[in-house]
Structure formats: C-alpha cells, structure tokens
C-alpha atoms as a PDB file:
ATOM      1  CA  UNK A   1      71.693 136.848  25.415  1.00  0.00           C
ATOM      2  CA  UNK A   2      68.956 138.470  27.095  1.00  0.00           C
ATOM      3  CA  UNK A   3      65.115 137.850  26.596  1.00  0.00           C
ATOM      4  CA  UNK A   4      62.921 139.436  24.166  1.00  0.00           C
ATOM      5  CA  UNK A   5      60.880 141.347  26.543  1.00  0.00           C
ATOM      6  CA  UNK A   6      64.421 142.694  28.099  1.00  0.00           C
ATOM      7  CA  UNK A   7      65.462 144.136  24.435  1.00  0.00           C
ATOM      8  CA  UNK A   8      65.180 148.163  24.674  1.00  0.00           C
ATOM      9  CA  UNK A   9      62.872 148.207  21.300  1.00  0.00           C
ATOM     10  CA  UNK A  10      59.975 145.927  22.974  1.00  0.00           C
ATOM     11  CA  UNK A  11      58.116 144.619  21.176  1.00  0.00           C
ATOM     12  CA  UNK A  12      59.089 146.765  18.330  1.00  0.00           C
ATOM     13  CA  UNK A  13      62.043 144.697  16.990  1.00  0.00           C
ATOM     14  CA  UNK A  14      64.368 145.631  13.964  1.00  0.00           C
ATOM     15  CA  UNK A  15      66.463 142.512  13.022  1.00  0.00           C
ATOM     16  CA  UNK A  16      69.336 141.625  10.339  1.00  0.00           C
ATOM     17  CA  UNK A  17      67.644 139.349   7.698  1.00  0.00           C
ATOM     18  CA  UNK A  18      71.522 138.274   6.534  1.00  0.00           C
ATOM     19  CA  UNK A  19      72.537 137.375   9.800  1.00  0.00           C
ATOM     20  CA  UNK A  20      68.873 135.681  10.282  1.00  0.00           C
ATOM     21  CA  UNK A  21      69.301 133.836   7.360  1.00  0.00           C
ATOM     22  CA  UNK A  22      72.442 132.329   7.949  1.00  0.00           C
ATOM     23  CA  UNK A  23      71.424 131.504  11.459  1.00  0.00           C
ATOM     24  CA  UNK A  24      67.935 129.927   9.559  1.00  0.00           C
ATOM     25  CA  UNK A  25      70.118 127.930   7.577  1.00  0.00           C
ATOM     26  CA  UNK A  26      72.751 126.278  10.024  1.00  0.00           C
ATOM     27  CA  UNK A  27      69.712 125.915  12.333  1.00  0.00           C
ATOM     28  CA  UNK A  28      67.817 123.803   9.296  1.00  0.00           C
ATOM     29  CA  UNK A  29      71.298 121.834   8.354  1.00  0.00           C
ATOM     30  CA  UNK A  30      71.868 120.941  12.303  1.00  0.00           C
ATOM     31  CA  UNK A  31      68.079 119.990  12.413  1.00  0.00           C
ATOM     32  CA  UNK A  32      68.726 117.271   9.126  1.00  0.00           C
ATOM     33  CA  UNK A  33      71.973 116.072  11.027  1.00  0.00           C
ATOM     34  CA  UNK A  34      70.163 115.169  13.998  1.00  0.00           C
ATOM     35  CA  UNK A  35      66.916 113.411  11.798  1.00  0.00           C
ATOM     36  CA  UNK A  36      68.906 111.425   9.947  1.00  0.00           C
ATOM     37  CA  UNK A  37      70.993 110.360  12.990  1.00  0.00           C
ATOM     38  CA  UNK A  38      67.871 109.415  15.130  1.00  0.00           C
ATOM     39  CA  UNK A  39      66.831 107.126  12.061  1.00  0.00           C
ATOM     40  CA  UNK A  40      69.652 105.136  12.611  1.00  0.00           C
ATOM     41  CA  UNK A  41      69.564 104.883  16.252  1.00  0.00           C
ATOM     42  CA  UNK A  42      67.593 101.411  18.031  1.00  0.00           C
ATOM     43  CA  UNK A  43      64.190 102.191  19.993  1.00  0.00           C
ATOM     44  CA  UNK A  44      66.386 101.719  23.416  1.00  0.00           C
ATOM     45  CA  UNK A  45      69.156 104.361  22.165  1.00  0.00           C
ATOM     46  CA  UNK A  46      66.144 106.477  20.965  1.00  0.00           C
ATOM     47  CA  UNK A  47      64.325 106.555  24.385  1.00  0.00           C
ATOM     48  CA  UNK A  48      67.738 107.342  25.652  1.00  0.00           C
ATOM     49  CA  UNK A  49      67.861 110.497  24.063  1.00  0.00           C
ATOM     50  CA  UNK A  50      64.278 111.229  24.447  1.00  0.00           C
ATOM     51  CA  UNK A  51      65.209 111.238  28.088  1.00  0.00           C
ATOM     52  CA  UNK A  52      67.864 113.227  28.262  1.00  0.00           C
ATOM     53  CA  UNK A  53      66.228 115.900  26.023  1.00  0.00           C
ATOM     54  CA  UNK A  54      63.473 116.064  28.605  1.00  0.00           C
ATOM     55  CA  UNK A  55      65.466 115.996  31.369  1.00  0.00           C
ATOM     56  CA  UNK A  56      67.428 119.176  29.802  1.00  0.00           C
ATOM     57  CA  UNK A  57      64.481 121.010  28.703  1.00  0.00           C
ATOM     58  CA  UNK A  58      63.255 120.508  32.639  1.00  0.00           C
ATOM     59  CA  UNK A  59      66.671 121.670  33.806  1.00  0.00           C
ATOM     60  CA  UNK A  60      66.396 124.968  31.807  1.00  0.00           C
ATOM     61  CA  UNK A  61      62.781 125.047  33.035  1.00  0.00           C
ATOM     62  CA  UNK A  62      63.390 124.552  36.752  1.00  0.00           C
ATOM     63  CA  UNK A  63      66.202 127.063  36.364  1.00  0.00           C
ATOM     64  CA  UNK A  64      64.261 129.901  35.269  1.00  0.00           C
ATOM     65  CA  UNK A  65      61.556 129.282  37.630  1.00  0.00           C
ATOM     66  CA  UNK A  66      63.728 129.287  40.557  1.00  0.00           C
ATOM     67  CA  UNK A  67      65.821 132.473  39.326  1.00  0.00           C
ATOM     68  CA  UNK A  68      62.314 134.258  38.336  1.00  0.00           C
ATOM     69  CA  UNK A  69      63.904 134.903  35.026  1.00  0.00           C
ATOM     70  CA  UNK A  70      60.873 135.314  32.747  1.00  0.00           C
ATOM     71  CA  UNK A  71      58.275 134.410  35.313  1.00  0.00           C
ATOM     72  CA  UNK A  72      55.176 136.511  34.958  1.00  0.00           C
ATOM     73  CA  UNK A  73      56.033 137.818  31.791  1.00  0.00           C
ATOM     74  CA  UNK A  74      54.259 137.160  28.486  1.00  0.00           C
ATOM     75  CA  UNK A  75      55.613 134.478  26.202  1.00  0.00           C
ATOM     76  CA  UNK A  76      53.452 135.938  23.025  1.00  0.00           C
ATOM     77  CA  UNK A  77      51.790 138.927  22.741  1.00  0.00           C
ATOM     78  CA  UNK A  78      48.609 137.234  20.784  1.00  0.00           C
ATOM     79  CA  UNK A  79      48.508 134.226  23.112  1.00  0.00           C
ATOM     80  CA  UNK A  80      49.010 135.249  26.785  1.00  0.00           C
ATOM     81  CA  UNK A  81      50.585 132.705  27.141  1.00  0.00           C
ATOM     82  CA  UNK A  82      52.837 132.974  30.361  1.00  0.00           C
ATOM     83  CA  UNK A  83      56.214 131.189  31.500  1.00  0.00           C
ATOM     84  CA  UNK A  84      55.562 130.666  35.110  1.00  0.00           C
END
C-alpha cells in the first residue's frame, strides 16, 4: 500500500463506499474483540500489552524515520501537521 500523498489523484481522492464499508465494519467488529478481551485481562497482563503496543507503534515509527518514508510530508492538509 502506498501513502496518501503517493496516490496519483492527491489530494483529490475517489474511493469505493462498499468496499469502505465493509472494511468500516470488520475494522469496528475487530475493535469490540479486542475491548472485550482487555476487560478480562489482569492490570499486569494489561501493562503487558500496553507495552508491546508501544513498542510496535515505535518500531513502525523508527522505521519510517530512518527510511525517510513520509518525512517532511504533510500528515493533514488542515493541520500541518508533519511526520518527521
């Protein structure tokens, strides 16, 4: 998958709603999956995984900073908000 700002029609974008939807959907099922499992879990198995999504999400981060992919380019076109 490539980056928004990488698409050919940026930032005009044209999109399937069906396939959106679907994606919406298994996105919001996945999202009550993982809720309901983290209500079950102890405070020790919940920092666990608090940790390890961190660590991941710093992973992807580190990744694209050292590969420059995104780096310097706006996040959202209101904000100006930048990745790097």
């Amino acid at each position: 998958m490539i980056w928004n700002w990488q698409q050919p029609d940026w930032p005009t974008f044209q999109w399937d709603q069906v396939r959106l939807e679907a994606a919406e959907k298994q996105f919001l099922v996945n999202g009550g999956v993982f809720v309901g499992t983290v209500r079950h879990l102890g405070t020790e198995e919940r920092d666990q995984l608090t940790i390890e999504a961190m660590s991941t999400e710093e992973r992807a981060v580190l990744y694209l900073q050292a590969t420059g992919t995104g780096c310097g380019r706006t996040t959202g076109a209101a904000s100006g908000a930048r990745n790097c």
